[in-house]
Each structure stands twice: as C-alpha cells, then as structure tokens.
C-alpha atoms as a PDB file:
ATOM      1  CA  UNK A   1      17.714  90.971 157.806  1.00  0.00           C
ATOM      2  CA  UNK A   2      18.077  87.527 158.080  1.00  0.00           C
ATOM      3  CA  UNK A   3      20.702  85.359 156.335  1.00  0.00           C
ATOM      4  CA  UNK A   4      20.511  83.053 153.779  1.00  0.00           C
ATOM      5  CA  UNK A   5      23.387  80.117 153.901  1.00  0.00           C
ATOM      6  CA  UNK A   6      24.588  78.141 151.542  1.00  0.00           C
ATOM      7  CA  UNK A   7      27.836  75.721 151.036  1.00  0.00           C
ATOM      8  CA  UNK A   8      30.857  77.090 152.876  1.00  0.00           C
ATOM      9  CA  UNK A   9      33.272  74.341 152.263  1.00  0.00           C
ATOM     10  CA  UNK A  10      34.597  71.374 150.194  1.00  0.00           C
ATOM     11  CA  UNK A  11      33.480  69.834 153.743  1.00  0.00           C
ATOM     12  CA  UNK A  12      30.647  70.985 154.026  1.00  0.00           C
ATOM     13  CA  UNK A  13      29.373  70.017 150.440  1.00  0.00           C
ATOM     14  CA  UNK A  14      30.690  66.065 151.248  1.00  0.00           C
ATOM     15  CA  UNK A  15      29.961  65.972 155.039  1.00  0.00           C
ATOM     16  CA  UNK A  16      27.084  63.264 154.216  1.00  0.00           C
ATOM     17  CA  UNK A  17      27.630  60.182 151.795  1.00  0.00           C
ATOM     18  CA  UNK A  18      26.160  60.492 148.402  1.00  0.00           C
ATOM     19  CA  UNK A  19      23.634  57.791 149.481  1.00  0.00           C
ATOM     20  CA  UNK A  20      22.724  60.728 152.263  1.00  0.00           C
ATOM     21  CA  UNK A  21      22.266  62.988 150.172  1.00  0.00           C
ATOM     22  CA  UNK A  22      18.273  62.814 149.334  1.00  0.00           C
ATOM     23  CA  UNK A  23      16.120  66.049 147.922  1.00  0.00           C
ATOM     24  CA  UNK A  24      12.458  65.472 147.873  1.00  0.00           C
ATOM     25  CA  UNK A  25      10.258  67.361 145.513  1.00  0.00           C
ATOM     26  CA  UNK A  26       8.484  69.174 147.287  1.00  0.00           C
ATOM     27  CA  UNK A  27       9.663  71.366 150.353  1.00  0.00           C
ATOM     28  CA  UNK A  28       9.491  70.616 154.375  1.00  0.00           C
ATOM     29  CA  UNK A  29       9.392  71.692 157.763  1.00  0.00           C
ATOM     30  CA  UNK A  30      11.609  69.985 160.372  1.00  0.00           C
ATOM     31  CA  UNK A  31       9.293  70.764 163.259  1.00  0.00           C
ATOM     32  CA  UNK A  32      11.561  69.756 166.230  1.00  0.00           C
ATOM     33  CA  UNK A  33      15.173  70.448 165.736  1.00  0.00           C
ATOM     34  CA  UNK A  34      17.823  70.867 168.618  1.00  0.00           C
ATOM     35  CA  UNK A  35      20.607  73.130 167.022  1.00  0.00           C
ATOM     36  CA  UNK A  36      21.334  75.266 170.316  1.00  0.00           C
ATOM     37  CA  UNK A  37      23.199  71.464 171.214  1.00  0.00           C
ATOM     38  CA  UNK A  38      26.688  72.041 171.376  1.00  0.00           C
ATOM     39  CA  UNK A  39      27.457  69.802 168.587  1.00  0.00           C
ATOM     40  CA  UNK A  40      26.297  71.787 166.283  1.00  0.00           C
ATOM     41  CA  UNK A  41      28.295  74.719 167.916  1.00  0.00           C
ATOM     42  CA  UNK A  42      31.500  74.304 165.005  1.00  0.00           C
ATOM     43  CA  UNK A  43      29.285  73.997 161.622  1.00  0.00           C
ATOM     44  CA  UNK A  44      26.270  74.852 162.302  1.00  0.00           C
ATOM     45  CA  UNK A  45      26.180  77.390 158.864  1.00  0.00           C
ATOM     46  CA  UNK A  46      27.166  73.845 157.075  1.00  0.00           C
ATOM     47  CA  UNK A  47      24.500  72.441 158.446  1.00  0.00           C
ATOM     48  CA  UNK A  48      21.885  74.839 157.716  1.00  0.00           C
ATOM     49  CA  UNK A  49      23.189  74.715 154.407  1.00  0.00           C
ATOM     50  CA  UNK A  50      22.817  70.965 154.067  1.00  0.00           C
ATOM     51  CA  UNK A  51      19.320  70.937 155.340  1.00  0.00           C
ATOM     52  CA  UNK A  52      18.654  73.488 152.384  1.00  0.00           C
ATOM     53  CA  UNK A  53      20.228  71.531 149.729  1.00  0.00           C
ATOM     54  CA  UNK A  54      18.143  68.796 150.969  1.00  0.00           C
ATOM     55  CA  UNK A  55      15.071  70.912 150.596  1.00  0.00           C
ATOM     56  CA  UNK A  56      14.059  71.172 154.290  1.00  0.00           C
ATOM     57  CA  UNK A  57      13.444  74.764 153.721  1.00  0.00           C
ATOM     58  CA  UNK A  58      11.600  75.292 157.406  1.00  0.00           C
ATOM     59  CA  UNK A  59      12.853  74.502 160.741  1.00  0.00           C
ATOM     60  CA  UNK A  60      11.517  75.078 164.098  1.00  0.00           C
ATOM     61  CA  UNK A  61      14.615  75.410 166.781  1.00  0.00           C
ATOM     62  CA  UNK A  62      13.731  73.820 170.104  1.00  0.00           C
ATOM     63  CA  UNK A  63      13.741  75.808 173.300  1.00  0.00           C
ATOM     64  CA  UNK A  64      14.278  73.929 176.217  1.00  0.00           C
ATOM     65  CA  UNK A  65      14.748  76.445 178.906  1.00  0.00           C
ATOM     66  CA  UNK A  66      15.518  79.695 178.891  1.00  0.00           C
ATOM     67  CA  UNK A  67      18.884  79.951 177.437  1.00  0.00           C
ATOM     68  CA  UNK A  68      18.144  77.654 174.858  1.00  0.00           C
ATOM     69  CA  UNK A  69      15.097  79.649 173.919  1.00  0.00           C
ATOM     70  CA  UNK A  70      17.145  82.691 173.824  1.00  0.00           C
ATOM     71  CA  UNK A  71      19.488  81.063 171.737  1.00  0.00           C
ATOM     72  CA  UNK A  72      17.090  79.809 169.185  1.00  0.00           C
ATOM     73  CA  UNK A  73      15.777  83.246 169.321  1.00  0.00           C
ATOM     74  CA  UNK A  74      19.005  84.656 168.102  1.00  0.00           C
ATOM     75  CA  UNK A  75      19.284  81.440 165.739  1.00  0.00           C
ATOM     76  CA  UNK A  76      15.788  82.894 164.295  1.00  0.00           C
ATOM     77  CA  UNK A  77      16.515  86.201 164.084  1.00  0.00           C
ATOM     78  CA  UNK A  78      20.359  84.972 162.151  1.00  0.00           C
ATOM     79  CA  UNK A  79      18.846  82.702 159.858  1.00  0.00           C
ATOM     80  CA  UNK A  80      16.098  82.533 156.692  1.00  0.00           C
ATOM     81  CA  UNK A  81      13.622  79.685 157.485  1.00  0.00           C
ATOM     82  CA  UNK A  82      14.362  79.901 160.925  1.00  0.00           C
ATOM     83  CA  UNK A  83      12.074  79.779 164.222  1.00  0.00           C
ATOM     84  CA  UNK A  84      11.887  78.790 167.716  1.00  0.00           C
ATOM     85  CA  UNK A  85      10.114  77.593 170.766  1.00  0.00           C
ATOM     86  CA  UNK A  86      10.684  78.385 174.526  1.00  0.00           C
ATOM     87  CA  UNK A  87       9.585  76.084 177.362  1.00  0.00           C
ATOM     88  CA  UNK A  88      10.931  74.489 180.454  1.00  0.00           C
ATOM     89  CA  UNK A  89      11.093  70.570 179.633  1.00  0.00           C
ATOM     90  CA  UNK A  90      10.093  68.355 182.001  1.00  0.00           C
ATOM     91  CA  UNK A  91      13.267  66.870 183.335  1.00  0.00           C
ATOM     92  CA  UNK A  92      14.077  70.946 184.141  1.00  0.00           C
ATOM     93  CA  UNK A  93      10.724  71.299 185.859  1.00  0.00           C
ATOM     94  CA  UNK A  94      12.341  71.651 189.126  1.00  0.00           C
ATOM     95  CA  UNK A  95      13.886  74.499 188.111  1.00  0.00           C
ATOM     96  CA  UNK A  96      10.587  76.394 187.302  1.00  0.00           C
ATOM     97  CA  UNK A  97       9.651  79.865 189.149  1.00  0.00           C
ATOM     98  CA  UNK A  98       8.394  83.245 188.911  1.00  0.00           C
ATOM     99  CA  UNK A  99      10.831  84.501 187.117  1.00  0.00           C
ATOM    100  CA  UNK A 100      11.176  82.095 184.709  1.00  0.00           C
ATOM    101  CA  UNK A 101       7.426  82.269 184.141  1.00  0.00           C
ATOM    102  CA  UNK A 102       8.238  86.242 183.644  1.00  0.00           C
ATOM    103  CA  UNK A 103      11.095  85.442 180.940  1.00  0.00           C
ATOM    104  CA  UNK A 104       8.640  83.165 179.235  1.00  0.00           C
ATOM    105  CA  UNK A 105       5.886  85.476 178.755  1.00  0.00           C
ATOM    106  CA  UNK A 106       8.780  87.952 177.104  1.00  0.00           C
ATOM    107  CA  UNK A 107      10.183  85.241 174.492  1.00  0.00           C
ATOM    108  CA  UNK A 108       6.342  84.280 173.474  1.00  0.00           C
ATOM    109  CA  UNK A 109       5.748  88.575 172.423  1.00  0.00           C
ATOM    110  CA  UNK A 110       8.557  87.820 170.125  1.00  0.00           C
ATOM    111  CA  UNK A 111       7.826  86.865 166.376  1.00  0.00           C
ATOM    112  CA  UNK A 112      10.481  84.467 166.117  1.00  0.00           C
ATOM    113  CA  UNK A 113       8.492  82.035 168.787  1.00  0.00           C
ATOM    114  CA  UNK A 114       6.104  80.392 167.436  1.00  0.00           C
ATOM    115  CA  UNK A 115       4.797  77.739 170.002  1.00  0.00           C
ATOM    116  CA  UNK A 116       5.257  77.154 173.824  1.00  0.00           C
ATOM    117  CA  UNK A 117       7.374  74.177 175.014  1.00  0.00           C
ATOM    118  CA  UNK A 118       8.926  72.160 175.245  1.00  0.00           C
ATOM    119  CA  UNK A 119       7.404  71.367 178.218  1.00  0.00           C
ATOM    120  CA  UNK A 120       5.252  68.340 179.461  1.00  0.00           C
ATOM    121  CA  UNK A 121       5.771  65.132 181.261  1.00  0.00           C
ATOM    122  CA  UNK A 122       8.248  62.253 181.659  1.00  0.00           C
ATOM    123  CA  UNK A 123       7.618  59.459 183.984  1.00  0.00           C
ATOM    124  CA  UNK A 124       9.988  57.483 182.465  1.00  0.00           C
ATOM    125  CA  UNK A 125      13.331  59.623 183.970  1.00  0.00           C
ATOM    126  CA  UNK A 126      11.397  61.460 186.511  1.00  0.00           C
ATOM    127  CA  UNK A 127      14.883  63.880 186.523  1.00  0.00           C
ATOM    128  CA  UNK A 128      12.687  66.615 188.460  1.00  0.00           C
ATOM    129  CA  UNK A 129       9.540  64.745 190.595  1.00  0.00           C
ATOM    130  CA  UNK A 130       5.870  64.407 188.984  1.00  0.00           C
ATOM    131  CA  UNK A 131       4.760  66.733 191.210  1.00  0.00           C
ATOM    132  CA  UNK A 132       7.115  69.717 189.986  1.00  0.00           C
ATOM    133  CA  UNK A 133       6.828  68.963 186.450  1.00  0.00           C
ATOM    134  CA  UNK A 134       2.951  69.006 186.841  1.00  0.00           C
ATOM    135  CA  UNK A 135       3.211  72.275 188.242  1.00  0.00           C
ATOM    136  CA  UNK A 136       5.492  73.623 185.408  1.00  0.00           C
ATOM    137  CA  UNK A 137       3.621  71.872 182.778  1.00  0.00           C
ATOM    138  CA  UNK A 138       0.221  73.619 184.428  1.00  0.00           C
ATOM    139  CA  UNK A 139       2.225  76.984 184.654  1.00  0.00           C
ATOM    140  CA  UNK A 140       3.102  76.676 180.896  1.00  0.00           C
ATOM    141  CA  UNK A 141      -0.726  75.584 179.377  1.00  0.00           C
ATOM    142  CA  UNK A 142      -1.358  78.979 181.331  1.00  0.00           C
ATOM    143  CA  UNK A 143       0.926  80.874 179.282  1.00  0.00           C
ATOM    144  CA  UNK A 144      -0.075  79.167 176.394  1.00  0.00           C
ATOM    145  CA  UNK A 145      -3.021  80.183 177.016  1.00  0.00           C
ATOM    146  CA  UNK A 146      -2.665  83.582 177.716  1.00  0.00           C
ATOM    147  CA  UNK A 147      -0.058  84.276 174.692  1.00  0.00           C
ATOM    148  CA  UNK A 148      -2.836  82.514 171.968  1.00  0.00           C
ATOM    149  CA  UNK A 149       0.603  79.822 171.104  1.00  0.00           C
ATOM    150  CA  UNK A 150       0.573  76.332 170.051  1.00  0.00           C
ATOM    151  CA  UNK A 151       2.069  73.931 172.337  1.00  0.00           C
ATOM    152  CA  UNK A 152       4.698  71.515 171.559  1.00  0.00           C
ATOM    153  CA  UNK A 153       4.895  68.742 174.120  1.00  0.00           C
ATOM    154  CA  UNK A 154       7.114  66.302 174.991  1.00  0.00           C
ATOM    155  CA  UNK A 155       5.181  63.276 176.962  1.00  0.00           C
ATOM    156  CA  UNK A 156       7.218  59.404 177.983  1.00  0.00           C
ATOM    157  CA  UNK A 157       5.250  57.507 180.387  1.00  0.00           C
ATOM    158  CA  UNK A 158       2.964  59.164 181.322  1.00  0.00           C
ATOM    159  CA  UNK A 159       0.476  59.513 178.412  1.00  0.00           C
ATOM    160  CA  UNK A 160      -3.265  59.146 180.785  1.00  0.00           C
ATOM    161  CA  UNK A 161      -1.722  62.117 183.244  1.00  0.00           C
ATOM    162  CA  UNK A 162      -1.063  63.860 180.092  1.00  0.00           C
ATOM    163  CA  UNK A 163      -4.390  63.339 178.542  1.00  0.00           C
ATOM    164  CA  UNK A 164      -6.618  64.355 181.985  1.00  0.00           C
ATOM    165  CA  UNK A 165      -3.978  67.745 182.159  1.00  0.00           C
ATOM    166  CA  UNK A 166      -4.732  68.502 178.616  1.00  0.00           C
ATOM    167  CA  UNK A 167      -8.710  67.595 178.488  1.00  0.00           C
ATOM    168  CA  UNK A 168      -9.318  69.934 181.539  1.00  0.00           C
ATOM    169  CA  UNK A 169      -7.536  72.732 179.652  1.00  0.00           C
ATOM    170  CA  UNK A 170      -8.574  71.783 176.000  1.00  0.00           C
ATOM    171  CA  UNK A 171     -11.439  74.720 175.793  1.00  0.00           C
ATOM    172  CA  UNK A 172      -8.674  77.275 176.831  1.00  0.00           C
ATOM    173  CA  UNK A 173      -5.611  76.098 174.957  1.00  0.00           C
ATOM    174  CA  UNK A 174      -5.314  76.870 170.791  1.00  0.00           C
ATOM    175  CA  UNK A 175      -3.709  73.938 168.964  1.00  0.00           C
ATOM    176  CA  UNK A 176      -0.900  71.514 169.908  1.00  0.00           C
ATOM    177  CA  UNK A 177       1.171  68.653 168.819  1.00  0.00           C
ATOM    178  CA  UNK A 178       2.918  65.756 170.700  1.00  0.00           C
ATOM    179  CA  UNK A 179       6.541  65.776 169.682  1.00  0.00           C
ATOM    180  CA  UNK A 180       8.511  62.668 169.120  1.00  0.00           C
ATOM    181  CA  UNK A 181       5.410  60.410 169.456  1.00  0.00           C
ATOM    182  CA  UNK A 182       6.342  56.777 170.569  1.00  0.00           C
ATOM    183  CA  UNK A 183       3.918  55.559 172.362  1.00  0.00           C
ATOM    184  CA  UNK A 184       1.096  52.609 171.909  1.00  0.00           C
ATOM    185  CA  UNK A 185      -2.312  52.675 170.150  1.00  0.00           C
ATOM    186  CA  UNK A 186      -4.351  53.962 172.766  1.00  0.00           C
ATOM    187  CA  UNK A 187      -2.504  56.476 173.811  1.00  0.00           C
ATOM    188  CA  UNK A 188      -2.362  57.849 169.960  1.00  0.00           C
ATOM    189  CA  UNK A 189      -5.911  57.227 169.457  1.00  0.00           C
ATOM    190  CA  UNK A 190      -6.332  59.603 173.169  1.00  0.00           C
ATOM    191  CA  UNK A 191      -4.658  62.354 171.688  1.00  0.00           C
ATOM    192  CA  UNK A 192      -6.398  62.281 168.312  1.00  0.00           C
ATOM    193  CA  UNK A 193      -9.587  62.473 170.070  1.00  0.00           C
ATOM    194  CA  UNK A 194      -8.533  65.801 172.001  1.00  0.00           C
ATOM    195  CA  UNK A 195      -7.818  67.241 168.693  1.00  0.00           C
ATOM    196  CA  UNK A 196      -4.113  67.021 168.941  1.00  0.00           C
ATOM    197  CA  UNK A 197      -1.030  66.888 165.989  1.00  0.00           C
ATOM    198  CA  UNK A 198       1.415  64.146 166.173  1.00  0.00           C
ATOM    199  CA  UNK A 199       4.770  64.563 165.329  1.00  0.00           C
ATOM    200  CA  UNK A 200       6.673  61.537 164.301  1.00  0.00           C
ATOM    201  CA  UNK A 201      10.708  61.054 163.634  1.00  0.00           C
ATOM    202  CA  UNK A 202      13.258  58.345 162.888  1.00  0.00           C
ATOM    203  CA  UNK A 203      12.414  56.683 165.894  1.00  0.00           C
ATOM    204  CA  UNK A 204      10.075  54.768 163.252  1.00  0.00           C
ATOM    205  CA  UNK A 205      13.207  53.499 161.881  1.00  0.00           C
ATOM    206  CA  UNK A 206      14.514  51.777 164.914  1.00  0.00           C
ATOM    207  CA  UNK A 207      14.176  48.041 164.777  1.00  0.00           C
ATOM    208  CA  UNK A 208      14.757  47.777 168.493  1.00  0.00           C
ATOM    209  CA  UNK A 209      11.911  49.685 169.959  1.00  0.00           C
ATOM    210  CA  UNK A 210       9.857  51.640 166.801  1.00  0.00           C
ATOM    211  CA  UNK A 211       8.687  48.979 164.868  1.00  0.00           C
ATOM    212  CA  UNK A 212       5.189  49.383 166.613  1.00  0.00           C
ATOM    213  CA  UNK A 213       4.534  52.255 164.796  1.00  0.00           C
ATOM    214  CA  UNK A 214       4.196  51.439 161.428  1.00  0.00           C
ATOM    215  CA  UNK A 215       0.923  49.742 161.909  1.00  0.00           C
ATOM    216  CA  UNK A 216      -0.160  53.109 163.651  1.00  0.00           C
ATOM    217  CA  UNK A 217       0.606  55.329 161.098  1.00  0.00           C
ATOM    218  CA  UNK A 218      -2.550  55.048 159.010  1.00  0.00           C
ATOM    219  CA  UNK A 219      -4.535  56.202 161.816  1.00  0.00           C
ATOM    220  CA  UNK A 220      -3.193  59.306 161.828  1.00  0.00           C
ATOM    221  CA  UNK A 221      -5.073  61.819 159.542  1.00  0.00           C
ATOM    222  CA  UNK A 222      -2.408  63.826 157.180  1.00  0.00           C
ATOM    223  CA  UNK A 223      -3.504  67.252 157.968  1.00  0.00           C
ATOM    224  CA  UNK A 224      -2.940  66.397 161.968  1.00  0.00           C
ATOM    225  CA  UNK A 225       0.842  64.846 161.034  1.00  0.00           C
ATOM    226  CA  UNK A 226       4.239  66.552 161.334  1.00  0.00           C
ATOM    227  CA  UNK A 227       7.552  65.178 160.878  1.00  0.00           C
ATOM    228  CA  UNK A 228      10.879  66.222 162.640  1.00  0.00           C
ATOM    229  CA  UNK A 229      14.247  65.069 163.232  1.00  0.00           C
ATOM    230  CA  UNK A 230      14.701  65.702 167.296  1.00  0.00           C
ATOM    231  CA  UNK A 231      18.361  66.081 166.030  1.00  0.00           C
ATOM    232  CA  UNK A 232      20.860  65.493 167.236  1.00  0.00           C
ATOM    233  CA  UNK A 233      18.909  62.697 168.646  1.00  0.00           C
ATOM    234  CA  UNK A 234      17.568  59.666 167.077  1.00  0.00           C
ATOM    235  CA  UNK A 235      19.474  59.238 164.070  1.00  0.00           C
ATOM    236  CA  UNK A 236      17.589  56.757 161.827  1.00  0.00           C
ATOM    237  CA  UNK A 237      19.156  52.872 162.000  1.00  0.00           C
ATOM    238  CA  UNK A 238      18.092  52.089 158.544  1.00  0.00           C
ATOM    239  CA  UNK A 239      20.240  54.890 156.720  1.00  0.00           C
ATOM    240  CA  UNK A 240      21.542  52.848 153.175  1.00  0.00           C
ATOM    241  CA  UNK A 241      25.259  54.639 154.623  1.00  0.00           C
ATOM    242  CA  UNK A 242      26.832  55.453 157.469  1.00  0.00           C
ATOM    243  CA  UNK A 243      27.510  58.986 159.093  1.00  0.00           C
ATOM    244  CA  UNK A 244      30.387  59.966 160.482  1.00  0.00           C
ATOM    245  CA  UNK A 245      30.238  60.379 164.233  1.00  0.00           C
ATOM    246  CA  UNK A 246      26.628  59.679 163.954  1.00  0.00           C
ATOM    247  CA  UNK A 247      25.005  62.952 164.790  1.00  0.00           C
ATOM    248  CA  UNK A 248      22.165  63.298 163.483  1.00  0.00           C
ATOM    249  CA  UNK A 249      20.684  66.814 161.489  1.00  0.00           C
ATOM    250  CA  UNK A 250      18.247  68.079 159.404  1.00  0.00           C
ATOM    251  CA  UNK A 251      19.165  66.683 155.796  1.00  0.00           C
ATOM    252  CA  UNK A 252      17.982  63.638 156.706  1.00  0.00           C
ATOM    253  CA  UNK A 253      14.565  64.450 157.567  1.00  0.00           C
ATOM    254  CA  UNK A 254      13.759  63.337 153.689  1.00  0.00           C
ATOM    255  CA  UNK A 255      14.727  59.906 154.690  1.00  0.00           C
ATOM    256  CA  UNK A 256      11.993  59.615 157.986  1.00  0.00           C
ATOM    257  CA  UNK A 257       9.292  61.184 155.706  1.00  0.00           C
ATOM    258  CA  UNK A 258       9.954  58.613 153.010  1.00  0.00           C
ATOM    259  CA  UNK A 259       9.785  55.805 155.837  1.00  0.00           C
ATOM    260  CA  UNK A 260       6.566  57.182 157.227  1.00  0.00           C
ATOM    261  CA  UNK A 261       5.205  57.999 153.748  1.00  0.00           C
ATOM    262  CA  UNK A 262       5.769  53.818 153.026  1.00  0.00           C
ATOM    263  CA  UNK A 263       3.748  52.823 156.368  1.00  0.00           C
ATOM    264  CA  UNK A 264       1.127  55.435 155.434  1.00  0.00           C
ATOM    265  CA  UNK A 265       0.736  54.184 152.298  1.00  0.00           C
ATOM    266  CA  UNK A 266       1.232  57.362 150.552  1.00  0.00           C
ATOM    267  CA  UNK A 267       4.025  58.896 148.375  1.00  0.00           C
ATOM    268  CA  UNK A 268       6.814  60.717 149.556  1.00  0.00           C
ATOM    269  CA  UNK A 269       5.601  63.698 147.752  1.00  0.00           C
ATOM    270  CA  UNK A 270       1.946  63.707 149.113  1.00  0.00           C
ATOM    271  CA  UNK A 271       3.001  62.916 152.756  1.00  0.00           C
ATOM    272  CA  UNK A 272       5.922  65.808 152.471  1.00  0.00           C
ATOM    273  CA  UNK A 273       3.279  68.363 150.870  1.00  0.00           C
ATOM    274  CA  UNK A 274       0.654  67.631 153.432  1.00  0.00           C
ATOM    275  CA  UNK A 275       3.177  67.539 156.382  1.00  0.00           C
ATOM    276  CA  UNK A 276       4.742  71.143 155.429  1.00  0.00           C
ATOM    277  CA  UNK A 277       0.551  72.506 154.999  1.00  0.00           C
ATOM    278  CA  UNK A 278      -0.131  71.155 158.386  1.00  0.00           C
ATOM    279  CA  UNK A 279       3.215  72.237 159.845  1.00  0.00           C
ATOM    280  CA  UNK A 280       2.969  75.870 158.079  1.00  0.00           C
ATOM    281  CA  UNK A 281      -0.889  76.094 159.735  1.00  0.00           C
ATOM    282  CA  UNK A 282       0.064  75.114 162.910  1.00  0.00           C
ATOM    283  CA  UNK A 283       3.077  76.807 163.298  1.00  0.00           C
ATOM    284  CA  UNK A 284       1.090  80.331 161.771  1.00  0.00           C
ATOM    285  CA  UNK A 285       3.756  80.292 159.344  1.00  0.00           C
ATOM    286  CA  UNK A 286       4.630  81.574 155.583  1.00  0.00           C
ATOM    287  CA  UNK A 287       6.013  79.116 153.479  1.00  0.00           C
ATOM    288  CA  UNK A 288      10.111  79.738 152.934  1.00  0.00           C
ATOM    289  CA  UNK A 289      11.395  78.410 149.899  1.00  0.00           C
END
C-alpha cells in the first residue's frame, strides 16, 4: 500500500521561509516534476511532505529514460498521490533502440504510468542529432499509440517540425500536452489548433526571458491548461524570499499558479480548480486529497 508522508523533522517543517510557505484553497496537480534528480536523493520524504502541506496533493514524476522511469515507478508505487511517465527525451535520442522500445512498452502496462514521454524535440541543444531524435520521437507517438497514453512532450526550437510530426499522427494519437511551454504566439496558437494541453511553469516568472508570456496566457482555454514546476529546474525569480541553495520543488507550485492566475485574469482558486480538472482528465486520474 502506498505511503502517506508527512513532517519528519524540525527541518523539514522550516526548510522554506514563512513567506514560502503558501496553501491554496483548493487542491493541485504538479504535472511535471523531476524527483528521480539526485538532489532530491537526501529529503525527498521532506519534500513530499512539503508539497502536501502546501496542498499540491497530485504529482506526476518525470521519466526521462529508462532508469528514471523505473525509478518514478518505484516513487509511484512508495508514495500516495504519486505517478509517473517513461520516455526517452530528446537530448537521449541517440541512445534509442529495440530494446529500449521493448522496456517502454513494459513500463506503459503498468498503472503507475500514466503518459508517454518525455520525449520530443530540441533544436536548441541538438545533444543527440535531429535526425535520431526524430526517429525516437516517431518510435514513441507509436507506442503512444499503441498503449492508448497521453503524451507529454518536451519541444525548444523546433516548434513547426513538431507541429508537421504531430498533425500526421493526430488521428492515431489520444491526448497530449506540451510541457514547459515557452515559446511565441504562433507556435501556441499551432498547438491549440491540433487540440493540444499546454503546460506552463515559473518560467512565467523570469524577467529575463518569460515575460512574453503573460500576454499569451488568455489565449489559452482553462480546461486545455496545466501547471507544473519542472523542479528542480526553473525556480521562480519573483519569490517575496529567498531559498536556500535554490532548488526548486513542489511547494511552490502555489506561487506559479497564482502568477498565471494574475495574467489570466482569473483567481487563484478558479485557475487551481480548473488546472487540477484538466490535469485529473488528462492524466485518467482520481482526485487524491
């Protein structure tokens, strides 16, 4: 049976600043969450916890490969509220094969996966060639296909390849969702029109480079909006405190959806409820409280 957690420590409970320390009303889903990282190797029960006492009450484990699938398997399988993915990401493309096609198709007959990826395309990097991560990302709509999953996609760069892979595979693929979305109007307003979910993090809080996104925001529809921390990545530059060795987690997702919720011109409480309906439907979910 699966675990609940809660506080361990004196740490644990003051780990984040008081001003860190938000708990919306209503519950949510942290769709895109790396905790097989190794920095989250030491406390990771404290930080399950935190995300709890911050009432993200859902979160979907990231699966990058194959040991980091199988490790968010096992996360799953530990842990209340917990789920995963399994892909190959792009920048491991090269790496794809037969039998890594074969330990795919295993993970996705597991009830603890609940979408395929994350897998895609980055032109940005290009750490395995366009040509190889085409093929993997091809390989993977295939499985995605043939197990009846969601896809969760990771796309930098390279948003028109992306939208001609997807299109020609649109009748045979169920739903999917663009993870960590950062790119420009058109591109958004492509995916929308393939009937796709956008996922959007603290990347809206970056003054550098994510400013462009708050006057996108409004275009997309609530019920085809998630919201996710990519943590440890992408910890949000307008915090009202700092962290401590600035890794980023799952507590804070409260923050992002109350940034987003102000751009959307929404409340916190609608854009959380309709995020976590959207997230539980996508995800085929039950709702964990």
């Amino acid at each position: 049976m699966a675990e609940e957690y809660s506080l361990a420590s004196t740490e644990a409970d003051t780990f984040l600043p008081e001003a860190l320390q938000f708990r919306p009303s209503t519950p949510l889903v942290d769709i895109g969450a790396n905790l097989t990282h190794e920095s989250f190797q030491r406390d990771l029960g404290d930080v399950l916890a935190r995300a709890k006492a911050a009432n993200v009450t859902t979160l979907i484990v990231t699966g990058t490969d194959v040991a980091h699938a199988k490790q968010a398997v096992q996360m799953a399988q530990q842990y209340a509220g917990v789920y995963a993915t399994a892909g190959v990401h792009p920048h491991d493309a090269s790496g794809w094969n037969d039998t890594v096609a074969q330990e795919m198709r295993q993970l996705y007959r597991m009830p603890e996966v609940v979408a395929v990826g994350e897998c895609g395309l980055d032109f940005n990097r290009n750490f395995s060639t366009p040509e190889q991560q085409e093929r993997a990302f091809e390989a993977q709509l295939a499985l995605a296909a043939e197990s009846g999953l969601p896809l969760f996609l990771h796309e930098r760069d390279a948003g028109k390849r992306m939208q001609d892979i997807l299109r020609s595979w649109r009748n045979d693929i169920s739903q999917a969702v663009i993870h960590c979305f950062t790119a420009d109007q058109e591109t958004l307003h492509g995916y929308l029109d393939l009937d796709l979910h956008i996922g959007l993090t603290g990347w809206i809080c970056d003054e550098r480079r994510g400013h462009h996104l708050r006057d996108m925001v409004r275009d997309i529809p609530l019920d085809r909006l998630m919201v996710e921390t990519d943590c440890p990545y992408l910890l949000p530059r307008n915090l009202p405190a700092k962290l401590k060795g600035r890794r980023h987690e799952p507590a804070l997702l409260p923050w992002i959806v109350k940034e987003i919720a102000r751009w959307h011109d929404v409340s916190d409480t609608e854009l959380g409820a309709a995020t976590t309906r959207t997230a539980q439907r996508f995800f085929r979910i039950e709702a964990d409280a």
